[in-house]
Protein backbone atom coordinates (compact mmCIF):
# COMPACT_ATOMS: atom_id res chain seq x y z
CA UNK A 1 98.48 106.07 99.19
CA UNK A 2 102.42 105.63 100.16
CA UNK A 3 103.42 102.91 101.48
CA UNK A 4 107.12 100.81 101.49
CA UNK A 5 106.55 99.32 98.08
CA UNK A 6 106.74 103.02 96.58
CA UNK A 7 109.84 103.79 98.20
CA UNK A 8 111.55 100.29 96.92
CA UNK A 9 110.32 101.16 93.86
CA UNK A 10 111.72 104.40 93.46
CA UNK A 11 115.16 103.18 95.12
CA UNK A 12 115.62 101.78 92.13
CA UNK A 13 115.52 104.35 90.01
CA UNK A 14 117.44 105.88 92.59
CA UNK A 15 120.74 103.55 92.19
CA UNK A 16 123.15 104.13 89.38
CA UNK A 17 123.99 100.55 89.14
CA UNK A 18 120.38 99.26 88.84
CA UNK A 19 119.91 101.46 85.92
CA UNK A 20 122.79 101.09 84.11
CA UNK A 21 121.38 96.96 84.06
CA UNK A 22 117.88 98.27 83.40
CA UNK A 23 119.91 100.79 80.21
CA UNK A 24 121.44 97.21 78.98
CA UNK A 25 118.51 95.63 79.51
CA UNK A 26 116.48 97.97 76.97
CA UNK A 27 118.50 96.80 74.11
CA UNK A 28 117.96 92.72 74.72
CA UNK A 29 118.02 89.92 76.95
CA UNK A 30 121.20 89.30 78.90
CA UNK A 31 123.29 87.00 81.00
CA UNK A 32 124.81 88.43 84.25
CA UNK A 33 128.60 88.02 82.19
CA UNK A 34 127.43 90.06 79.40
CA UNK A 35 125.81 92.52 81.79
CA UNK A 36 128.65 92.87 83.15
CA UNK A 37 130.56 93.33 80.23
CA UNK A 38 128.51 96.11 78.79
CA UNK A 39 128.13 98.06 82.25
CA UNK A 40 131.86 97.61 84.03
CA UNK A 41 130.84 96.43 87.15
CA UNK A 42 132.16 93.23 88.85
CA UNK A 43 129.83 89.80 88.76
CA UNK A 44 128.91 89.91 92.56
CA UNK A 45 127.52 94.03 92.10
CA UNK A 46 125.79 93.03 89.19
CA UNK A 47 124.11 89.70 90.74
CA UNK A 48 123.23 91.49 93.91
CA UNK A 49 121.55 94.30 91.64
CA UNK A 50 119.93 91.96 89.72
CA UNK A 51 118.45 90.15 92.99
CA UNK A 52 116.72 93.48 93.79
CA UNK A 53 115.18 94.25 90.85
CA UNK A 54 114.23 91.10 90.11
CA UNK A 55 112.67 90.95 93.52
CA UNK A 56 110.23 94.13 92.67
CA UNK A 57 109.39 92.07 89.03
CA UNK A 58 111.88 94.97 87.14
CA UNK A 59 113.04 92.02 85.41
CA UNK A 60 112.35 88.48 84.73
CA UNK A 61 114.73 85.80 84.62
CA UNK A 62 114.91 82.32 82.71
CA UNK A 63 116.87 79.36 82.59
CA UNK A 64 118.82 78.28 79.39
CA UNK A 65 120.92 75.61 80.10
CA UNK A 66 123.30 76.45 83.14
CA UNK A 67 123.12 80.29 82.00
CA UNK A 68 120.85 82.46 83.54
CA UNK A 69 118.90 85.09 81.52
CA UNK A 70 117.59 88.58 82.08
CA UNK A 71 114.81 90.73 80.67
CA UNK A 72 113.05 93.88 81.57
CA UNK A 73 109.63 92.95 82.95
CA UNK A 74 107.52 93.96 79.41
CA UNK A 75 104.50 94.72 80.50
CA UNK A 76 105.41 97.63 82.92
CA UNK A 77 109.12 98.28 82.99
CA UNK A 78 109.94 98.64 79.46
CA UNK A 79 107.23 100.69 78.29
CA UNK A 80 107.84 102.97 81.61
CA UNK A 81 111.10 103.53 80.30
CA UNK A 82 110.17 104.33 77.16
CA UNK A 83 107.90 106.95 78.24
CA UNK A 84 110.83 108.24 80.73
CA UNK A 85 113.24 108.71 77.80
CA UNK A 86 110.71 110.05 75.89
CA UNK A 87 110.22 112.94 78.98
CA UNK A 88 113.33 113.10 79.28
CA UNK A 89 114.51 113.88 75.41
CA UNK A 90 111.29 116.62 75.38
CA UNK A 91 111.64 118.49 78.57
CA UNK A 92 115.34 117.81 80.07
CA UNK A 93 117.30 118.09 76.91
CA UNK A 94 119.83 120.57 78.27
CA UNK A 95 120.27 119.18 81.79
CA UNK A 96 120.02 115.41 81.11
CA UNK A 97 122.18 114.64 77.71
CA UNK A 98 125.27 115.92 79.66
CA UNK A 99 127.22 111.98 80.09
CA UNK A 100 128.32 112.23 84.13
């Protein structure tokens, strides 16, 4: 059954921004500066990224102090990435690998 929660879900994956945070994300928790850092995209792209994903539960935030930070949502997001890469390293080796 389609509906508009599949295609906001997919528009994720569909934005380059959204997974280069979800890429930095895989490797630990963040704060939007250090996010930032390791991507290269301004503060206000980054928050407004993390806004949508956060808003379909990609990630989770928490507070520490006046910092803010992020985490891929472990109970569904990281493990479907893992099982994308893991796709993507066995049947799109030639086509994927190539850095764009």
């Amino acid at each position: 059954m389609k509906c508009q929660s599949y295609d906001s879900f997919f528009d994720v994956f569909a934005n380059r921004t959204r997974m280069k945070i979800i890429e930095s994300l895989m490797e630990k928790e963040k704060c939007v500066s250090d996010i930032c850092s390791h991507i290269g995209e301004e503060q206000s792209k980054v928050s407004h990224n993390l806004r949508v994903l956060q808003k379909c539960h990609f990630i989770e935030r928490k507070a520490e102090g006046k910092r803010r930070v992020y985490s891929l949502n472990t109970v569904t997001i990281k493990p479907l990435m893992k099982m994308v890469e893991t796709h993507v390293r066995t049947h799109c080796r030639k086509a994927c690998w190539v850095k764009t």
